[in-house]
Protein backbone atom coordinates (compact mmCIF):
# COMPACT_ATOMS: atom_id res chain seq x y z
CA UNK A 1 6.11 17.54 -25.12
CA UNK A 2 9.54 16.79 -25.17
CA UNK A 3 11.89 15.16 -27.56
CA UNK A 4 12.46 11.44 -25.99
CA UNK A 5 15.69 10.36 -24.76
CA UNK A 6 18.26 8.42 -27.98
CA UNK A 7 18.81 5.35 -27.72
CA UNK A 8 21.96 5.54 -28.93
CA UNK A 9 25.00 3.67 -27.29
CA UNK A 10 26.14 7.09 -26.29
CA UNK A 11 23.09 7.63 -24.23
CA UNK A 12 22.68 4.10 -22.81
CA UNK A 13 26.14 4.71 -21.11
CA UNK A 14 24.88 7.33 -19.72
CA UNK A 15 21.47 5.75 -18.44
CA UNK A 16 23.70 2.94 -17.20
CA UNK A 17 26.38 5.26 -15.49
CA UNK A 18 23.61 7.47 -14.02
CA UNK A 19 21.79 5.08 -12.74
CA UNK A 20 24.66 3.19 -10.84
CA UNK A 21 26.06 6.40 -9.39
CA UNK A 22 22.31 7.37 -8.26
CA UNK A 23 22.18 3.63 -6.75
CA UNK A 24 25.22 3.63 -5.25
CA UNK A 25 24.20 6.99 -3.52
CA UNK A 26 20.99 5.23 -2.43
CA UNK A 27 22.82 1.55 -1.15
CA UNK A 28 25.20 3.92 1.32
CA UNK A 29 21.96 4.56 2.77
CA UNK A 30 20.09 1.51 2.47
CA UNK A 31 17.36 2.83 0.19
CA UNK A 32 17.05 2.48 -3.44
CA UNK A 33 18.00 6.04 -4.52
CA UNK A 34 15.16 7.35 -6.69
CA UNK A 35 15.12 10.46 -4.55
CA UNK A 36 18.12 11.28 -6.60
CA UNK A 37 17.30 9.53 -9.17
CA UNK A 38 14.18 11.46 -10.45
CA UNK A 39 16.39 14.63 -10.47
CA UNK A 40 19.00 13.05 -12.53
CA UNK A 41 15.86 12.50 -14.81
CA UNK A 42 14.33 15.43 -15.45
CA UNK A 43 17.49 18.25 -15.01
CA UNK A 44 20.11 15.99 -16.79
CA UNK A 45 18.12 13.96 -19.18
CA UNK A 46 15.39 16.59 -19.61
CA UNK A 47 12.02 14.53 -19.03
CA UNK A 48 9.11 16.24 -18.42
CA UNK A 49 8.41 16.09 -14.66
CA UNK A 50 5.03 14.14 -15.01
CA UNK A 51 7.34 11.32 -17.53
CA UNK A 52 10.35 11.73 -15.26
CA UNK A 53 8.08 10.61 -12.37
CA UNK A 54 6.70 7.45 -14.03
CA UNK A 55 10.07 6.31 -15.16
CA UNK A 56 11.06 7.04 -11.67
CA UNK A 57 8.26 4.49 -11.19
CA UNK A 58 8.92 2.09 -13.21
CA UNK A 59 13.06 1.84 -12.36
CA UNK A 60 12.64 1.73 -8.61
CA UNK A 61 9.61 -1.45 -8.95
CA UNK A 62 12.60 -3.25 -10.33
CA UNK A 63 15.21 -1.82 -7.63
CA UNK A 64 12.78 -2.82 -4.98
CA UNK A 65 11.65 -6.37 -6.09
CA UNK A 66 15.30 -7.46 -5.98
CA UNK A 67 15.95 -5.55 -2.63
CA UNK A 68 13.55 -7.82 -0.98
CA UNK A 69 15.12 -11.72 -1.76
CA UNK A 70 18.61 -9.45 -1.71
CA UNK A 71 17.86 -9.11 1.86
CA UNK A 72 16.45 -12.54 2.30
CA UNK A 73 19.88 -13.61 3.97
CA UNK A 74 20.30 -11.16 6.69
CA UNK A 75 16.53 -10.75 7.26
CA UNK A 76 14.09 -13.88 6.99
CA UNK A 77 10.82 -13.43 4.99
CA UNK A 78 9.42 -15.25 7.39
CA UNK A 79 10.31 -12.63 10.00
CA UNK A 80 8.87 -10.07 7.87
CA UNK A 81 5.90 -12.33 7.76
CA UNK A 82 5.17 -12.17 11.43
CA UNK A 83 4.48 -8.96 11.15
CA UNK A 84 1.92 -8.79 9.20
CA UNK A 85 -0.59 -6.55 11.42
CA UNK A 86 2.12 -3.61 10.96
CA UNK A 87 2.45 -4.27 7.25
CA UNK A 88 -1.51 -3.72 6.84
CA UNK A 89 -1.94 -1.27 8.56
CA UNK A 90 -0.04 0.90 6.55
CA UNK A 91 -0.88 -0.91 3.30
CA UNK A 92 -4.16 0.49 4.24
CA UNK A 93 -3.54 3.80 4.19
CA UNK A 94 -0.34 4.00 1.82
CA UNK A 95 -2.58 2.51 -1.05
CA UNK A 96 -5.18 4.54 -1.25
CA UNK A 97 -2.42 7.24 -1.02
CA UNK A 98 -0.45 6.01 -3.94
CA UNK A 99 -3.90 5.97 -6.11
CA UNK A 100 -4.50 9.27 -4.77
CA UNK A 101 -1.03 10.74 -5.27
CA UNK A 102 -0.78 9.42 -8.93
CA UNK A 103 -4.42 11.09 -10.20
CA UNK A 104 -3.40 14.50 -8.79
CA UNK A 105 0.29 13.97 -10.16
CA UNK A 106 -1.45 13.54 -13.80
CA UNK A 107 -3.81 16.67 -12.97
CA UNK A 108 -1.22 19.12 -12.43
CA UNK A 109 0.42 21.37 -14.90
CA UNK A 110 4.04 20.70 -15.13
CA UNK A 111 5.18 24.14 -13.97
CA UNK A 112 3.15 23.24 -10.46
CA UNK A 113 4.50 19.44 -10.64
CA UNK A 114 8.37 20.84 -10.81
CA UNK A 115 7.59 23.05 -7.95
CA UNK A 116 5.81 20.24 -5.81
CA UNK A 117 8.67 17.64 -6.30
CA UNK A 118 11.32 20.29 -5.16
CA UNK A 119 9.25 21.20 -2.05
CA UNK A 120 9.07 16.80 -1.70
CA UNK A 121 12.77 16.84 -2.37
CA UNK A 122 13.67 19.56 0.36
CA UNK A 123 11.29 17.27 2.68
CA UNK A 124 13.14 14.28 1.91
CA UNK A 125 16.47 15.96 2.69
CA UNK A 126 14.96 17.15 6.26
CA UNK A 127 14.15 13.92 7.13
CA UNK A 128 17.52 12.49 5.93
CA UNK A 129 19.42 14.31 8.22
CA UNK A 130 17.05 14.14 11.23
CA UNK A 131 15.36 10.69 10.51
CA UNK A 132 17.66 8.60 9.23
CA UNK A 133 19.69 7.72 12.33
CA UNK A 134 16.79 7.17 14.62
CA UNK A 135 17.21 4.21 17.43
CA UNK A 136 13.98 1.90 18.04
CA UNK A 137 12.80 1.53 21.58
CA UNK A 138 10.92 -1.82 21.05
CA UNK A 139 7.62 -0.62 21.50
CA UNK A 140 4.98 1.00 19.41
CA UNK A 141 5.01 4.61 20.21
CA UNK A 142 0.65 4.25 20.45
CA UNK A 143 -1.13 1.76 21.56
CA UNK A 144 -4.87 0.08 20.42
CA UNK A 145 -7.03 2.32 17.87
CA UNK A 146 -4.41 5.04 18.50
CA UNK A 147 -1.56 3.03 16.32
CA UNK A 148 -4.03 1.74 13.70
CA UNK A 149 -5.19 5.38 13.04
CA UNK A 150 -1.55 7.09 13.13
CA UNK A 151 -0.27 3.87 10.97
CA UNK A 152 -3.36 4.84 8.26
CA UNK A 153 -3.05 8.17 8.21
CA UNK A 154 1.20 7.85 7.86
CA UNK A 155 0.92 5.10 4.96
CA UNK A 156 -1.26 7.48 3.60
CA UNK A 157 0.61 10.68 3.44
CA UNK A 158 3.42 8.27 2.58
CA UNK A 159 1.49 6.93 -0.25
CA UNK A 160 1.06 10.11 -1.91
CA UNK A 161 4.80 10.79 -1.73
CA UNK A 162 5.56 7.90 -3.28
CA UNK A 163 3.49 8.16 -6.01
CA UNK A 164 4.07 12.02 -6.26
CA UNK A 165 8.21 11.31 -7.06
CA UNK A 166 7.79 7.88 -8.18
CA UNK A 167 10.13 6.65 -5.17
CA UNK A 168 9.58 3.50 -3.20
CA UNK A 169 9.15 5.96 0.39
CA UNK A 170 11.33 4.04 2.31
CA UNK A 171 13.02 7.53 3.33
CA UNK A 172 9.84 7.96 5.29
CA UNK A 173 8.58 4.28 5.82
CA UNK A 174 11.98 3.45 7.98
CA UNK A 175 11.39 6.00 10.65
CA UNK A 176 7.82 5.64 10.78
CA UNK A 177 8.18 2.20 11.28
CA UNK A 178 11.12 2.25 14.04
CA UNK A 179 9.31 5.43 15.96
CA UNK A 180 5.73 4.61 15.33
CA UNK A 181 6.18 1.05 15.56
CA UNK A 182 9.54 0.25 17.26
CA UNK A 183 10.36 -1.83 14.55
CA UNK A 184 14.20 -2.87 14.79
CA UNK A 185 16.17 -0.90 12.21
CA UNK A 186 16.79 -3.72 10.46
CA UNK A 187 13.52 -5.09 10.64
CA UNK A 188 12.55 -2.12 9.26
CA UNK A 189 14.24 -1.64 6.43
CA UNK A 190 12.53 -4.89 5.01
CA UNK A 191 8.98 -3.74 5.96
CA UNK A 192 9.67 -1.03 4.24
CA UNK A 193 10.18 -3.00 0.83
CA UNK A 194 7.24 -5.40 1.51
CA UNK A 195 4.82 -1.92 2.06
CA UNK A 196 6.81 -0.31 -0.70
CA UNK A 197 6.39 -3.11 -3.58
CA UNK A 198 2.40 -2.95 -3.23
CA UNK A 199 2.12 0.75 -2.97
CA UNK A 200 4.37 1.34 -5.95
CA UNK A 201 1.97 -0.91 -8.00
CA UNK A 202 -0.94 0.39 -7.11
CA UNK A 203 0.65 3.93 -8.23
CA UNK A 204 1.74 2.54 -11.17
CA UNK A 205 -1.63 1.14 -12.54
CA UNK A 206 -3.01 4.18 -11.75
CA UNK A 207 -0.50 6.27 -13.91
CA UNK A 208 -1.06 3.69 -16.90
CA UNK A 209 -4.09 5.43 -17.49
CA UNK A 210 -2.50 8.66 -18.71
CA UNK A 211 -0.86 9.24 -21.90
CA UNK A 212 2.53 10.09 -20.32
CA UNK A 213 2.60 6.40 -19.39
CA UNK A 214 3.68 5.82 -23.29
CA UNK A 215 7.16 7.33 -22.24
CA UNK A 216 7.99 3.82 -21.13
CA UNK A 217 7.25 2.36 -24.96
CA UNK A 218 9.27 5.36 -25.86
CA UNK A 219 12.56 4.64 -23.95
CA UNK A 220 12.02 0.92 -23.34
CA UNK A 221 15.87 0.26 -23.94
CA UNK A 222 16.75 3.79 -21.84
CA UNK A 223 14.54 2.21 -19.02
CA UNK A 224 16.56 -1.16 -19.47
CA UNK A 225 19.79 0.11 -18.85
CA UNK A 226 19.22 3.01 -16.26
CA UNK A 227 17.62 -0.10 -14.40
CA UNK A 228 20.20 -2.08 -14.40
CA UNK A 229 22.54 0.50 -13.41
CA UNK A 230 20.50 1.27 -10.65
CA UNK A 231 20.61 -2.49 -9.24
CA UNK A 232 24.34 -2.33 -9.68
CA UNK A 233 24.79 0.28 -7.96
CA UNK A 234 22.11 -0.01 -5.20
CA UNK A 235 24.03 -3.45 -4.27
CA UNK A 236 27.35 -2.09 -4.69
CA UNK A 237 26.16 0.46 -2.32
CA UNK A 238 25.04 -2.38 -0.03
CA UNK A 239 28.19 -3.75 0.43
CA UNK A 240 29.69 -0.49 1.14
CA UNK A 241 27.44 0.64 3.44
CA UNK A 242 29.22 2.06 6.56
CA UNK A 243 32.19 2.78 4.85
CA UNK A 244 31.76 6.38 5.21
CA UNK A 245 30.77 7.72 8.84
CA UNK A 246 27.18 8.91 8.62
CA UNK A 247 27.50 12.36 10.05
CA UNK A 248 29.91 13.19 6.50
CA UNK A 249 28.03 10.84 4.57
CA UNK A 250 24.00 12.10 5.27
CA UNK A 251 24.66 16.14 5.41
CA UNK A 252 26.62 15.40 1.88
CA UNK A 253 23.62 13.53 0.86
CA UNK A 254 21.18 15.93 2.04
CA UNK A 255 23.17 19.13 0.20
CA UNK A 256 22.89 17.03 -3.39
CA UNK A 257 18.94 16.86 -2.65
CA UNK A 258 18.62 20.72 -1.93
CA UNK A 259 20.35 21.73 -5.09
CA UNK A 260 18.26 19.55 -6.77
CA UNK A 261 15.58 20.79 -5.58
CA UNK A 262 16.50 24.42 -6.61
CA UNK A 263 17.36 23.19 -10.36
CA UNK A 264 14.16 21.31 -10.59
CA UNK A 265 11.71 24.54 -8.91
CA UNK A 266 13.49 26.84 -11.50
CA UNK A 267 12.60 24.04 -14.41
CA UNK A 268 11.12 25.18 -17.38
């Protein structure tokens, strides 16, 4: 196993620093950043990938229950409300994802987890150059038992992701729920938080049955800090966003992810 993370003021500078840059990266976006994040983790602070994923976890819970009131002004939660049919039908499939996602995460040999999360990370660049910028056309792309089944079986492959990288999904939640859905972008974004927050926790308790889970005990003030860093930066990044065109902005994005997905396939 190895060595946890000081928690030296040295090294809570860093978890700070790291974690704003990786949140400001994520607030140009709109998402919470963890997709960088878990690299960060596990090629720069050296966390085994199984650890790096729960702490990964654990920091974007805390990104994504302040996201939600954050939001609150430009997006009503009683808008988000309303649509509650859309929000359970992928609940239904993303949670039984995220339970699924975490048991094989803690049955895989490292080596095989390092190589899983690049393949996830390569995914996640694809979709952030081809997905990110899609346009709604105000109606569900399905209609009747069609949409339920597509909206179980996406929560459900998104479920797995989630729990597989320890993100919050909303990467993939966004354009599912604008193309599947034809959920308003920034509709969206908030749907994606309210299926996010639930998923995440279900994840979560199902990781706290593994030993790796004591990593948190380990690095409780190295948690604190990259945490905070990460909601600094993920707001900062908020009120940025748009600042930098999107066709420089998401290829630039998307580069950082494939390189990170080389280091981390290569990991030892």
């Amino acid at each position: 196993m190895e060595t946890p993370v000081p928690t030296s003021s040295p090294s809570r500078f860093a978890a700070f620093g790291g974690g704003a840059i990786i949140g400001l990266l994520g607030g140009l976006i709109g998402l919470g950043g963890a997709e960088f994040r878990l690299p960060l983790l596990i090629g720069v602070f050296r966390f085994a990938a199984l650890e790096a994923v729960i702490l990964n976890k654990a920091m974007s819970l805390v990104v994504v229950a302040t996201a939600l009131p954050f939001r609150a002004g430009s997006v009503p939660l009683a808008d988000v409300a309303s649509q509650w049919p859309i929000l359970v039908n992928l609940l239904t499939g993303s949670l039984v994802g995220a339970w699924f996602g975490a048991g094989w995460a803690t049955r895989l040999n490292s080596a095989t987890l390092y190589k899983v999360i690049a393949v996830l990370l390569i995914m996640i660049a694809v979709v952030l150059v081809f997905g990110h910028n899609t346009t709604s056309s105000g109606r569900p792309l399905f209609g009747g038992a069609a949409l339920l089944v597509a909206g179980i079986v996406a929560g459900f492959a998104i479920g797995i992701v989630a729990s597989l990288m320890g993100v919050a999904g909303g990467e993939l939640l966004i354009p599912t729920l604008v193309l599947l859905f034809g959920a308003d972008i920034k509709l969206a974004g908030s749907l994606s938080l309210a299926v996010s927050l639930p998923t995440m926790i279900v994840g979560f308790a199902r990781y706290s049955r593994d030993q790796s889970f004591q990593v948190l005990g380990r690095n409780q003030s190295f948690l604190r800090f990259m945490a905070v860093g990460s909601i600094v930066g993920t707001f900062t990044g908020g009120q940025l966003l748009g600042i930098v065109p999107d066709n420089v902005l998401l290829p630039g994005l998307a580069a950082i992810l494939l390189v990170s997905a080389w280091k981390v396939w290569g990991h030892r």
